[in-house]
Every structure is written in C-alpha cells, then in structure tokens.
N, C-alpha and C. Protein backbone atom coordinates (compact mmCIF):
# COMPACT_ATOMS: atom_id res chain seq x y z
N UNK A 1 40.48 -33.67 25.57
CA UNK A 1 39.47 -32.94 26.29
C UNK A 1 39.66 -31.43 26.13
N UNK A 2 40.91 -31.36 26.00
CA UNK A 2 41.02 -29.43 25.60
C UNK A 2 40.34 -28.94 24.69
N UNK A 3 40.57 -29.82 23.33
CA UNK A 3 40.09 -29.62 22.18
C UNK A 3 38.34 -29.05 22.49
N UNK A 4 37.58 -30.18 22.66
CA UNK A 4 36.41 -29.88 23.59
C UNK A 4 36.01 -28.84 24.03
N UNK A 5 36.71 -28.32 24.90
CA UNK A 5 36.83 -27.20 25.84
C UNK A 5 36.97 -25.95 24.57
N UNK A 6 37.54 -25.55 24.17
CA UNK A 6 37.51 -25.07 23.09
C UNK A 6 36.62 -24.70 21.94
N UNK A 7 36.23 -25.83 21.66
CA UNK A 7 34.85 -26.01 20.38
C UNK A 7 33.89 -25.41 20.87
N UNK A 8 33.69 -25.98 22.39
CA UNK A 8 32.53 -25.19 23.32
C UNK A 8 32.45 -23.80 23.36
N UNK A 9 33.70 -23.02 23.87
CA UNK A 9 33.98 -21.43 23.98
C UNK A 9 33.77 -21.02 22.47
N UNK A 10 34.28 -21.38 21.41
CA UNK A 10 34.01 -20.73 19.80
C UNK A 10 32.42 -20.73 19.95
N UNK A 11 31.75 -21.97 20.26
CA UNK A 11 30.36 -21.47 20.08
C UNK A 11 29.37 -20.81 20.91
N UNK A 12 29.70 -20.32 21.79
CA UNK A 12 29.65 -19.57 23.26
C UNK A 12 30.14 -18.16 23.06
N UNK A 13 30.91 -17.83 22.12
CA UNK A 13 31.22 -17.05 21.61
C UNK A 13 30.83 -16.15 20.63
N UNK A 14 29.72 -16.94 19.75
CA UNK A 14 29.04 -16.42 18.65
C UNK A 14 27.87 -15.60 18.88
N UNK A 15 27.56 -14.31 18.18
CA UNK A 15 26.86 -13.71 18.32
C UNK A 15 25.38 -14.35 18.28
N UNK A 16 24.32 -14.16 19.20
CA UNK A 16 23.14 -14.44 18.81
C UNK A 16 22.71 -14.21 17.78
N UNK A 17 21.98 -14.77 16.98
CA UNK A 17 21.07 -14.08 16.17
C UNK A 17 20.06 -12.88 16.09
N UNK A 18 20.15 -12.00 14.88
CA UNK A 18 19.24 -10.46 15.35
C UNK A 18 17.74 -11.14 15.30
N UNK A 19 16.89 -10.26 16.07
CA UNK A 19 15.37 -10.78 16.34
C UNK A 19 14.93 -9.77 15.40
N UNK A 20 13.52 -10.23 14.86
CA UNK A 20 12.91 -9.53 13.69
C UNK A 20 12.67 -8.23 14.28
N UNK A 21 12.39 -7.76 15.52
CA UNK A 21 12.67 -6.08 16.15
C UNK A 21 14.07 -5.62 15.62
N UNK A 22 15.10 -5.86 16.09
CA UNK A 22 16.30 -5.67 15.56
C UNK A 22 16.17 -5.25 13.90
N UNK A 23 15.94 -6.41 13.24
CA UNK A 23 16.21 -6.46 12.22
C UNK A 23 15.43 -5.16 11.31
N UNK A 24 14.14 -4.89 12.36
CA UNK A 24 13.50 -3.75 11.59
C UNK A 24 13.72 -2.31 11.84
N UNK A 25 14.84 -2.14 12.80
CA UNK A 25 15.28 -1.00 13.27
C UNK A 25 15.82 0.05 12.41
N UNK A 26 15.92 1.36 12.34
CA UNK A 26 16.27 2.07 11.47
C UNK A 26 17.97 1.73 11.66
N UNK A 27 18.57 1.77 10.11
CA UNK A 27 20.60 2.26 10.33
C UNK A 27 20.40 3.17 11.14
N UNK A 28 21.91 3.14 11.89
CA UNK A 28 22.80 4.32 12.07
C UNK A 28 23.10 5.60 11.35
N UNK A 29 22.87 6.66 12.21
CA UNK A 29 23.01 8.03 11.36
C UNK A 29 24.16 7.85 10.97
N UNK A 30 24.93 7.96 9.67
CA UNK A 30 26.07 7.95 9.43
C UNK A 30 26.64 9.53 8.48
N UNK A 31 27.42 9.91 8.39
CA UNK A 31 27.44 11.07 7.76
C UNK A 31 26.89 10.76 6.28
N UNK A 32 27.03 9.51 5.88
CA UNK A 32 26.59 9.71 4.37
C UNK A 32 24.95 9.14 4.00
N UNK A 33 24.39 8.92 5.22
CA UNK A 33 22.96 9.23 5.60
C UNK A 33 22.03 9.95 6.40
N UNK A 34 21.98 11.19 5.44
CA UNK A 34 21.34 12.41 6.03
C UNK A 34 20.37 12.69 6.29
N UNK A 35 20.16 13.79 6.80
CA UNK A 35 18.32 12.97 7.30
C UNK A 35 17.36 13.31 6.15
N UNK A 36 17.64 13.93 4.51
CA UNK A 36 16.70 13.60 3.83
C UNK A 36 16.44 12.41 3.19
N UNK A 37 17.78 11.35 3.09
CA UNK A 37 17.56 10.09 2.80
C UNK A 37 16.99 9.27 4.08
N UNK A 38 17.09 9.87 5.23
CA UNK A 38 16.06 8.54 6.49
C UNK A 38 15.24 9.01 6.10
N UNK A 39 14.51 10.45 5.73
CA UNK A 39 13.06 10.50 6.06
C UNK A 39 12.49 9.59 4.54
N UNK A 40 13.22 9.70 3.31
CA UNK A 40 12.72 9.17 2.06
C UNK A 40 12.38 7.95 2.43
N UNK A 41 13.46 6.91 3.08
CA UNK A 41 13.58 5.54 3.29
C UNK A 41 12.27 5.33 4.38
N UNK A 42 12.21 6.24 5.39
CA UNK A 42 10.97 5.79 6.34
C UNK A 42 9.81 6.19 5.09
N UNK A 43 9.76 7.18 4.74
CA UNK A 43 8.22 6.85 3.76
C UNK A 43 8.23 5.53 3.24
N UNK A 44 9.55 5.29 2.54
CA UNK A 44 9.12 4.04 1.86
C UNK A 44 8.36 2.64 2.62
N UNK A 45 9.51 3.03 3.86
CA UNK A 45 9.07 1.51 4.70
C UNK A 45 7.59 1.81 4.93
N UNK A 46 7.52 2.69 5.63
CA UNK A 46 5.51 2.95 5.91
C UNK A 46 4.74 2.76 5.09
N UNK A 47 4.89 3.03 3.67
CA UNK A 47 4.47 3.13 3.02
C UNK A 47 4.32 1.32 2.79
N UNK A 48 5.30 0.71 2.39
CA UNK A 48 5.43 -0.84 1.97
C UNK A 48 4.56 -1.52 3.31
N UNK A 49 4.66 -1.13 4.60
CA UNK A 49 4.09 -1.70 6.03
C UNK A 49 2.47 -1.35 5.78
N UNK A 50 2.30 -0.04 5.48
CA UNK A 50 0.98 0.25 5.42
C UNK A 50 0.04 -0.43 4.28
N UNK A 51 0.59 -0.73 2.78
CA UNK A 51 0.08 -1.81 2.23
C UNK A 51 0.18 -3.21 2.74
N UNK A 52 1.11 -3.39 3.29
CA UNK A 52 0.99 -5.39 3.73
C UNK A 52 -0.16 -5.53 4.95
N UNK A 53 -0.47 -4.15 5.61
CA UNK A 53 -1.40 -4.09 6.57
C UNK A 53 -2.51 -4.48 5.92
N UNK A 54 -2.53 -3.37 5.29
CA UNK A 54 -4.37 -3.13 4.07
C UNK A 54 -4.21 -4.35 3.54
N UNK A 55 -3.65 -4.92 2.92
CA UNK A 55 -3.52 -6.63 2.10
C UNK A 55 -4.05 -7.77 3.00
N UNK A 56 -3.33 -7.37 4.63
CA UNK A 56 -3.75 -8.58 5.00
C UNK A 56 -5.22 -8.20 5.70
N UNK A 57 -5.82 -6.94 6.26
CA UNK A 57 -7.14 -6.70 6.37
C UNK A 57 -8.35 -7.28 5.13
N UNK A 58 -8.16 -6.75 4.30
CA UNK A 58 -8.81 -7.38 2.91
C UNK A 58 -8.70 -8.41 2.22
N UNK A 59 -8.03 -9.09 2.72
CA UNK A 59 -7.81 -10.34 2.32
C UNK A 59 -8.98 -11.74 2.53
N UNK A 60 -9.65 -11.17 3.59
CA UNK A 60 -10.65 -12.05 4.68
C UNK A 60 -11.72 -12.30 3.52
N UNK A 61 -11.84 -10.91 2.97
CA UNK A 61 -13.02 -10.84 1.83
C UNK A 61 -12.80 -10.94 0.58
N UNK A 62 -11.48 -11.47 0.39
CA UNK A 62 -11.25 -11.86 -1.05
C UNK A 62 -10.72 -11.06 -2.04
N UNK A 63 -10.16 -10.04 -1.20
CA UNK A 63 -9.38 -8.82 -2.49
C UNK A 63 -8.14 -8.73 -1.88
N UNK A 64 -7.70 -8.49 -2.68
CA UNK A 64 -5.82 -8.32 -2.38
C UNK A 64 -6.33 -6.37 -2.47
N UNK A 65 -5.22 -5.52 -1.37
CA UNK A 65 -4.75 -4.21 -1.32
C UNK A 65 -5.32 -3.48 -2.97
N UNK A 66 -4.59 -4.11 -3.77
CA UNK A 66 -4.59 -3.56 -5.15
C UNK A 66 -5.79 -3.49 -5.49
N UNK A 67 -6.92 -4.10 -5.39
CA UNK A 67 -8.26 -4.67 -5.91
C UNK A 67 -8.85 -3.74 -5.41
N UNK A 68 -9.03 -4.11 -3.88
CA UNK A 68 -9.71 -2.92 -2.64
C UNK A 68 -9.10 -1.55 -3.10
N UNK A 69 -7.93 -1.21 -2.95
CA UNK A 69 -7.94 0.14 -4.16
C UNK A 69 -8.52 0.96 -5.56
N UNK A 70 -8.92 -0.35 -6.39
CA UNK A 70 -9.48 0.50 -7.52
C UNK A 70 -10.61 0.50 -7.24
N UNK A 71 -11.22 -1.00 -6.18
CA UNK A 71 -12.66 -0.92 -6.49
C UNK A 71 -13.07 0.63 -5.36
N UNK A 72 -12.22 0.94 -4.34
CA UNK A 72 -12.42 2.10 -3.50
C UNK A 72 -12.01 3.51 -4.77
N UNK A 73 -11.56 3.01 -5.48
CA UNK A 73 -11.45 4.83 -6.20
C UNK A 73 -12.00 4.25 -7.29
N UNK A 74 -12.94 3.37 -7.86
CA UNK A 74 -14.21 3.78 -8.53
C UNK A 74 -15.38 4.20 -8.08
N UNK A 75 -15.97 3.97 -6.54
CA UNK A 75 -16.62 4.53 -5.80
C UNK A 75 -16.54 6.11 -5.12
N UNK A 76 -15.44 6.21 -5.80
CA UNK A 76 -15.09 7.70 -6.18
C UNK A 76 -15.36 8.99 -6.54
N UNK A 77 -15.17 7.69 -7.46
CA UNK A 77 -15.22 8.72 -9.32
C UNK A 77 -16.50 8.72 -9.87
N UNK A 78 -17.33 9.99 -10.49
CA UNK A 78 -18.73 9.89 -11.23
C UNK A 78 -18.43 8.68 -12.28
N UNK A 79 -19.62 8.10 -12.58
CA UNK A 79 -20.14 7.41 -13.44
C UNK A 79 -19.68 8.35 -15.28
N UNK A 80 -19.53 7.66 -15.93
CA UNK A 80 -18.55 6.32 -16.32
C UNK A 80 -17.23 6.18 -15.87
N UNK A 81 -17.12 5.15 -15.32
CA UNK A 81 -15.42 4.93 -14.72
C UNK A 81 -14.50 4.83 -15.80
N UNK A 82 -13.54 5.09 -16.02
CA UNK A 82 -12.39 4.65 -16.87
C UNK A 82 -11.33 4.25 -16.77
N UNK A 83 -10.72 2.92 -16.94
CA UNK A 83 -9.06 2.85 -16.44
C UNK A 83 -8.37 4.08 -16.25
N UNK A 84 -8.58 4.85 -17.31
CA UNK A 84 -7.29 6.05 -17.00
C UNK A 84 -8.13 6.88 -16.12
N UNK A 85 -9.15 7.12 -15.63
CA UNK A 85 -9.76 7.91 -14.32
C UNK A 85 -8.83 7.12 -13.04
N UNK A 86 -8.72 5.65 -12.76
CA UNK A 86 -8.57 4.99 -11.83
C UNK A 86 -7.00 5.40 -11.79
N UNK A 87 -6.69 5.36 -12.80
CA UNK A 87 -5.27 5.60 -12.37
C UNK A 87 -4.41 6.76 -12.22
N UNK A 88 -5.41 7.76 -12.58
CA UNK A 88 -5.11 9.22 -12.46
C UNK A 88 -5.39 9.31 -10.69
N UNK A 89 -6.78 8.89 -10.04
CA UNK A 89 -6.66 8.40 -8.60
C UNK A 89 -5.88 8.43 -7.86
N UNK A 90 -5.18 7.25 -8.29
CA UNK A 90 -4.29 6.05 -7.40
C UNK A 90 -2.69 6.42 -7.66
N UNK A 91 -2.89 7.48 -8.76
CA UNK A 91 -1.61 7.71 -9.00
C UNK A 91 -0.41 6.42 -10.18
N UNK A 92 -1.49 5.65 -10.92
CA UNK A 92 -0.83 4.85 -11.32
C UNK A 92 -0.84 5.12 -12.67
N UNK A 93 0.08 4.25 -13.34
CA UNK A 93 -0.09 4.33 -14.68
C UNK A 93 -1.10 3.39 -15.09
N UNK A 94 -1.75 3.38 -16.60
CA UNK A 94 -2.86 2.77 -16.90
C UNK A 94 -2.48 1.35 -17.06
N UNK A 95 -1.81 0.63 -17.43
CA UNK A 95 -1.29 -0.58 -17.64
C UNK A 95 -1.39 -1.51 -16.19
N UNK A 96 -0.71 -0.48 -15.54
CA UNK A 96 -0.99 -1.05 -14.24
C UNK A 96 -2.21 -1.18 -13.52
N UNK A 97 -3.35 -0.32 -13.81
CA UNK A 97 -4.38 -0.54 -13.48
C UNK A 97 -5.19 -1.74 -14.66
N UNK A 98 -4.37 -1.33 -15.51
CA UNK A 98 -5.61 -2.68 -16.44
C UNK A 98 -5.17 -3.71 -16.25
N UNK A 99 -3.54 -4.31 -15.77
CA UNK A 99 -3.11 -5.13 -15.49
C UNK A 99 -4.34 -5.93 -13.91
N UNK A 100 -4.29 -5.28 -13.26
CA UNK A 100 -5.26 -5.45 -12.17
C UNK A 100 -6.93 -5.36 -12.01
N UNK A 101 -7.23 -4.93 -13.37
CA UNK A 101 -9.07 -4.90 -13.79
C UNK A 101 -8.77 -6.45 -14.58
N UNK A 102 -8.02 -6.21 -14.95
CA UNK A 102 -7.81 -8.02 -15.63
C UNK A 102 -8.18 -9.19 -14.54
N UNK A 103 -7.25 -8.82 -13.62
CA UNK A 103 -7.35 -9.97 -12.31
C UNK A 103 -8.76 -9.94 -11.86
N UNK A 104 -9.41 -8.53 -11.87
CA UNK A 104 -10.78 -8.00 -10.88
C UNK A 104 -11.50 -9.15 -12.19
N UNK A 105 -11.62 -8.51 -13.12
CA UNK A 105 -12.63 -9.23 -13.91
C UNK A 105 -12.43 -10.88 -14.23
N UNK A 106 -11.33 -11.51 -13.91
CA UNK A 106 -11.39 -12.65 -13.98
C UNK A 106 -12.03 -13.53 -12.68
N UNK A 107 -12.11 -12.30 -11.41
CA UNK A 107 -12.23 -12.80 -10.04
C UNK A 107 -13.53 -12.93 -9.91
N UNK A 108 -14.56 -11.96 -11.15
CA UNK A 108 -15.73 -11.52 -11.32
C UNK A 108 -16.05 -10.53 -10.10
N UNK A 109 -15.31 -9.51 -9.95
CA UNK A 109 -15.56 -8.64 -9.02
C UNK A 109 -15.83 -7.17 -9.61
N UNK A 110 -15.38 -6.75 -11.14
CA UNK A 110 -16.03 -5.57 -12.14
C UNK A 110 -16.00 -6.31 -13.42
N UNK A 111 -16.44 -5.58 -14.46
CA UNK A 111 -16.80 -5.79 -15.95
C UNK A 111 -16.59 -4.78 -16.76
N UNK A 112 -15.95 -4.80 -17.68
CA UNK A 112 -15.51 -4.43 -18.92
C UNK A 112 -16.93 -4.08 -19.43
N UNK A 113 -16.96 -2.80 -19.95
CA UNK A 113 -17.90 -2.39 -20.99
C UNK A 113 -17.73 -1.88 -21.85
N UNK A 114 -18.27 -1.56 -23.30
CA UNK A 114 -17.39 -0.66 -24.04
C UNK A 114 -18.96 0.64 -23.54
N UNK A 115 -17.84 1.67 -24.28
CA UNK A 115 -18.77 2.51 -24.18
C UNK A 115 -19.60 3.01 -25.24
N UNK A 116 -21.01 3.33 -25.03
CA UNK A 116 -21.79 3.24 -26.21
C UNK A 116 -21.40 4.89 -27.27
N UNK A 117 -21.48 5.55 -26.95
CA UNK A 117 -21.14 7.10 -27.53
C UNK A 117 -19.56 6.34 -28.60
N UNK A 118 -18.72 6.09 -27.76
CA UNK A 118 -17.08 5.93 -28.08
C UNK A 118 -17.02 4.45 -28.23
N UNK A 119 -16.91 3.65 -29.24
CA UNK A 119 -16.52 2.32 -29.05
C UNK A 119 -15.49 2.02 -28.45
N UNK A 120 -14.28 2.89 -28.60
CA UNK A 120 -12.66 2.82 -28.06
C UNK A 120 -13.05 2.53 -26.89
N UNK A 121 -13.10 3.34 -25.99
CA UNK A 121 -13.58 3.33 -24.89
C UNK A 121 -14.06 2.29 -23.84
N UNK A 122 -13.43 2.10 -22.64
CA UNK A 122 -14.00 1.05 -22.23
C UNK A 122 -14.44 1.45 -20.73
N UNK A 123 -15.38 1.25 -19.71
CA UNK A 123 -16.18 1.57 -18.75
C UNK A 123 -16.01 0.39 -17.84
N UNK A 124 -15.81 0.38 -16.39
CA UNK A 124 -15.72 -0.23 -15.52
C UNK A 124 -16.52 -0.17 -14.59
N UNK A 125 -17.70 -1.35 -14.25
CA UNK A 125 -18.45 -1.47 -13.26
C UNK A 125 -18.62 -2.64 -12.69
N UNK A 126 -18.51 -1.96 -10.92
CA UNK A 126 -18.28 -3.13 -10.19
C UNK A 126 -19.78 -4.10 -10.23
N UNK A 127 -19.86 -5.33 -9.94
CA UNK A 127 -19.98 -6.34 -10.04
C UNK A 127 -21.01 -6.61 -8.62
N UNK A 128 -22.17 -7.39 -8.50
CA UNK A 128 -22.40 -7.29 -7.15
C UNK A 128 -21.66 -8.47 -5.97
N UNK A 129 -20.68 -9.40 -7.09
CA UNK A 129 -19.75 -10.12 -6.08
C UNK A 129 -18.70 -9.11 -5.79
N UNK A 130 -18.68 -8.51 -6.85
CA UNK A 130 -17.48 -6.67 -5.96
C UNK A 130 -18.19 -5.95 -4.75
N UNK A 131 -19.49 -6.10 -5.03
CA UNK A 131 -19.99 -4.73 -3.75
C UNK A 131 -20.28 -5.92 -2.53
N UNK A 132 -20.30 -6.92 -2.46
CA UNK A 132 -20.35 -7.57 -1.76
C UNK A 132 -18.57 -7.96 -1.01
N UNK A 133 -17.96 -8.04 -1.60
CA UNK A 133 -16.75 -7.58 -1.21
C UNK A 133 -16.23 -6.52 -0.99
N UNK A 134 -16.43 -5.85 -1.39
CA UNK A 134 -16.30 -3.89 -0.81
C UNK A 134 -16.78 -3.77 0.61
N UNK A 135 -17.72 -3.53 0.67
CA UNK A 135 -18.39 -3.26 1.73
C UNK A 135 -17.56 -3.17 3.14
N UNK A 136 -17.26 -4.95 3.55
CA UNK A 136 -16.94 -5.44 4.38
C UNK A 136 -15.22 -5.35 4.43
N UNK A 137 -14.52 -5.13 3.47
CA UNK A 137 -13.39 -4.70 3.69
C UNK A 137 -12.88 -3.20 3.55
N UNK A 138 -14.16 -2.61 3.55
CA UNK A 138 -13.86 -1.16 3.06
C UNK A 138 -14.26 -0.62 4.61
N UNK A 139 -14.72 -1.18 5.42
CA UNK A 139 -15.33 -1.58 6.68
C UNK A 139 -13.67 -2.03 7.57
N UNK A 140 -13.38 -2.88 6.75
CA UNK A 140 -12.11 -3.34 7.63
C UNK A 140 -10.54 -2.20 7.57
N UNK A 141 -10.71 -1.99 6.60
CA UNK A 141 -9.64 -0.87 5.70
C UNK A 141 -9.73 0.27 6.88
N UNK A 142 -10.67 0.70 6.63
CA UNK A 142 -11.40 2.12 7.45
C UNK A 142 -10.73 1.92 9.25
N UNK A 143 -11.19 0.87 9.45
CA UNK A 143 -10.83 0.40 10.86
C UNK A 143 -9.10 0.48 11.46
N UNK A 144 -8.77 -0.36 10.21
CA UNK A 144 -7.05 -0.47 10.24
C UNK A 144 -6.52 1.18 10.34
N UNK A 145 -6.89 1.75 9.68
CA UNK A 145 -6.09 3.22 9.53
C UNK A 145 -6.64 3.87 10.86
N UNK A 146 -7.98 3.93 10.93
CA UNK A 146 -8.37 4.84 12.28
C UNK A 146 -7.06 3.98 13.71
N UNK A 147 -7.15 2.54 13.64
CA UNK A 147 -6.12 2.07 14.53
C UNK A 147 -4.77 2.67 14.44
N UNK A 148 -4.34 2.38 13.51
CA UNK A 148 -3.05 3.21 12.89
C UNK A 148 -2.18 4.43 13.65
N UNK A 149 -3.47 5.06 13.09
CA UNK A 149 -3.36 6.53 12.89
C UNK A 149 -3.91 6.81 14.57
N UNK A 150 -4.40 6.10 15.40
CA UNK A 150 -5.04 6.79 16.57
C UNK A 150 -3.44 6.77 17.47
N UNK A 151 -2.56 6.43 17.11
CA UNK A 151 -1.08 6.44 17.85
C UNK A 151 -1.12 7.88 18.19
N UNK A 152 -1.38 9.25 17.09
CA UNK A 152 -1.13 10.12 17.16
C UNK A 152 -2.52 11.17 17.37
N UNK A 153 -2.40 12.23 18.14
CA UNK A 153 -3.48 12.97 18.63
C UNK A 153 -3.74 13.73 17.21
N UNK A 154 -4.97 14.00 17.15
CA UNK A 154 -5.58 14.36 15.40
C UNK A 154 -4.78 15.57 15.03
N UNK A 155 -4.59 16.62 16.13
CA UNK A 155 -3.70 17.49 15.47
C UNK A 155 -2.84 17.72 14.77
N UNK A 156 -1.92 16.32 15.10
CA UNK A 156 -0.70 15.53 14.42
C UNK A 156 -1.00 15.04 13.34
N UNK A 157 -2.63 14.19 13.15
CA UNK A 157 -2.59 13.66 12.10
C UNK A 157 -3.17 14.91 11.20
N UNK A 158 -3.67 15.84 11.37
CA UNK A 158 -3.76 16.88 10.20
C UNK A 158 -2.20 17.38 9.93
N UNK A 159 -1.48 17.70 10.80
CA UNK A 159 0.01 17.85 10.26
C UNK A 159 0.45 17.12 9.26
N UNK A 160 0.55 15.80 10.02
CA UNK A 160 1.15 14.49 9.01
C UNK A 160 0.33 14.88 7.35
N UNK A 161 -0.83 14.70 7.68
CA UNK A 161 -1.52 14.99 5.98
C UNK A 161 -1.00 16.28 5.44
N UNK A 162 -1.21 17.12 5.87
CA UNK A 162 -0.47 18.17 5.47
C UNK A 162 1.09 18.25 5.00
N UNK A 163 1.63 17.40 5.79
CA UNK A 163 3.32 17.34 4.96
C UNK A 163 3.48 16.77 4.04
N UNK A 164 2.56 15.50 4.23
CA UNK A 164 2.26 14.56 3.35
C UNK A 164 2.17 14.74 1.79
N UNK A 165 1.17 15.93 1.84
CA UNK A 165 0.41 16.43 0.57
C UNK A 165 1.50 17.44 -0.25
N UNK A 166 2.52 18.11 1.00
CA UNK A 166 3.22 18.78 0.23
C UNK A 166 4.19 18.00 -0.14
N UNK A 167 4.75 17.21 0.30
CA UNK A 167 5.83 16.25 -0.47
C UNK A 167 5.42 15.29 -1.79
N UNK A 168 4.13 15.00 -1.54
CA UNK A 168 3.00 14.90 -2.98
C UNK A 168 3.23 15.51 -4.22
N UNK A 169 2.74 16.69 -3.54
CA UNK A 169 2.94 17.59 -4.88
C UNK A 169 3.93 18.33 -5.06
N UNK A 170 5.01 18.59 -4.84
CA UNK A 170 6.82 18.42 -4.74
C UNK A 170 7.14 17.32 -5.88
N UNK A 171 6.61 15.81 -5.65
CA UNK A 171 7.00 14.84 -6.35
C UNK A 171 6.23 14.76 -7.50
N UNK A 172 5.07 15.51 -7.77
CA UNK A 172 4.43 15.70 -8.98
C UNK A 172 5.29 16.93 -10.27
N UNK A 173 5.74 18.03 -9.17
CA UNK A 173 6.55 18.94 -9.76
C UNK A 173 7.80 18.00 -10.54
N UNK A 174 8.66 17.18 -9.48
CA UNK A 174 9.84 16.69 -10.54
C UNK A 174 8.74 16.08 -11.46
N UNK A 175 8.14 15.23 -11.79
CA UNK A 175 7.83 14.44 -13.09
C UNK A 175 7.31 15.49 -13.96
N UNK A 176 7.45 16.46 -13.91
CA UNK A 176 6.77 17.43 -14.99
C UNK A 176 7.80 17.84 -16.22
C-alpha cells in the first residue's frame, strides 16, 4: 500500500500542462534577448496571426489569404496587370506570384493572356467567378482589420502605420 501512496504523490506532483494562452505568451526578457529581437519576433508573430486571420475570413468565399491578395492588388494596379506588377505590390518575388496565378487560374478565378503589342508578355484578368469572390471577402477582409485595429484609438493607428512604413523602407534599404 505504500508503494501506492507514492505512485499517487509522483503524479500529483507533475506539472500541469501549459494552456494554449500560456503557450502563446511572449519569452522572458533575458539579457541575450533585447528588445530589438522581441520587437522583430512580435512583427513576425502579428504578422503570421494577421494572415491566418485574413485566411480564415476568406476562406468562406473560396480564396485562401494568398489569392485574396493578388486578386486585391490587381484591383490596384492600372490595366494591363502583370505578374511582376503584382509582385512588386505585395512585395513578392515573381515566381511566387506565378506560383499562385497558377492555383487562381486553375480555380478559374483570373486568366492568362498574352499580350497583344509583346507576345512575351503575359496579362492577368480576373475572372467573373474572381469578382464574384472578391467582392464578398474583400467585404470580409475590410471588416477583420477595422476589428483588429479598432483595439487602438486612430491616433495610434496612424502611429503604428507610420513606424510601420519606416521599418519598411529600412528593410528595403538592406536589400539594396
């Protein structure tokens, strides 16, 4: 019966398990995390949180984040669209955007054109099963961020954009 008694206290003993709050909590300041690596790491997380948001808003209407992105920065951009316009946008490289006009056009949501002047050339226009999907998640998108973003009084959020933009173009300077 000791034995018993025993087995019981070891597992009485064990730490609970962390709850997904826990688990999403920022580390400990430690000296060899300073606060320009928390603030890098919180962009990132916001940044990764703020797409799984937009993904799962747009999702209702049939576009994944990525999709609802190009088809929102071809509605952009003047007429003729171009992969490398979209990704000058979005900040991406072109591969990566054609990697994802691939998916759009297989989803039948834009179309490949060549262009008549330039044969090379190829032109992207959305689709009316795209604007029919736009619409309503560009509707939902819009909503999510005003929610978001209403945490903070607008003054803040012109700040935030404002730091935002300079750490932007800071990070445009290194790739040069």
């Amino acid at each position: 019966m000791a034995a018993r008694t025993t087995r019981k206290s070891k597992v009485a003993d064990k730490k609970p398990r962390k709850t997904v709050k826990e688990e999403n909590r920022m580390p400990k300041q430690s000296e060899g995390n300073g606060l320009y690596s928390r603030a890098t790491v919180s962009l990132y997380r916001t940044r990764d949180l703020l797409f799984r948001c937009e993904d799962r808003a747009v999702q209702k209407f049939g576009l994944t984040a990525e999709q609802y992105s190009v088809l929102a920065a071809m509605k952009q951009l003047d007429d003729p669209v171009r992969p490398t316009d979209v990704g000058r946008l979005l900040d991406h490289k072109v591969n990566t955007v054609s990697m994802i006009v691939d998916r759009m056009v297989n989803a039948g949501l834009v179309e490949r054109v060549r262009d008549l002047p330039d044969r090379r050339e190829v032109r992207l226009i959305v689709t009316p099963k795209g604007e029919k999907a736009f619409k309503p998640a560009h509707a939902a998108a819009t909503k999510l961020s005003k929610d978001m973003l209403s945490a903070l009084p607008q003054d803040d959020v012109r700040t935030l954009t404002k730091l935002l933009e300079t750490v932007r173009t800071k990070a445009y300077q290194q790739l040069k």
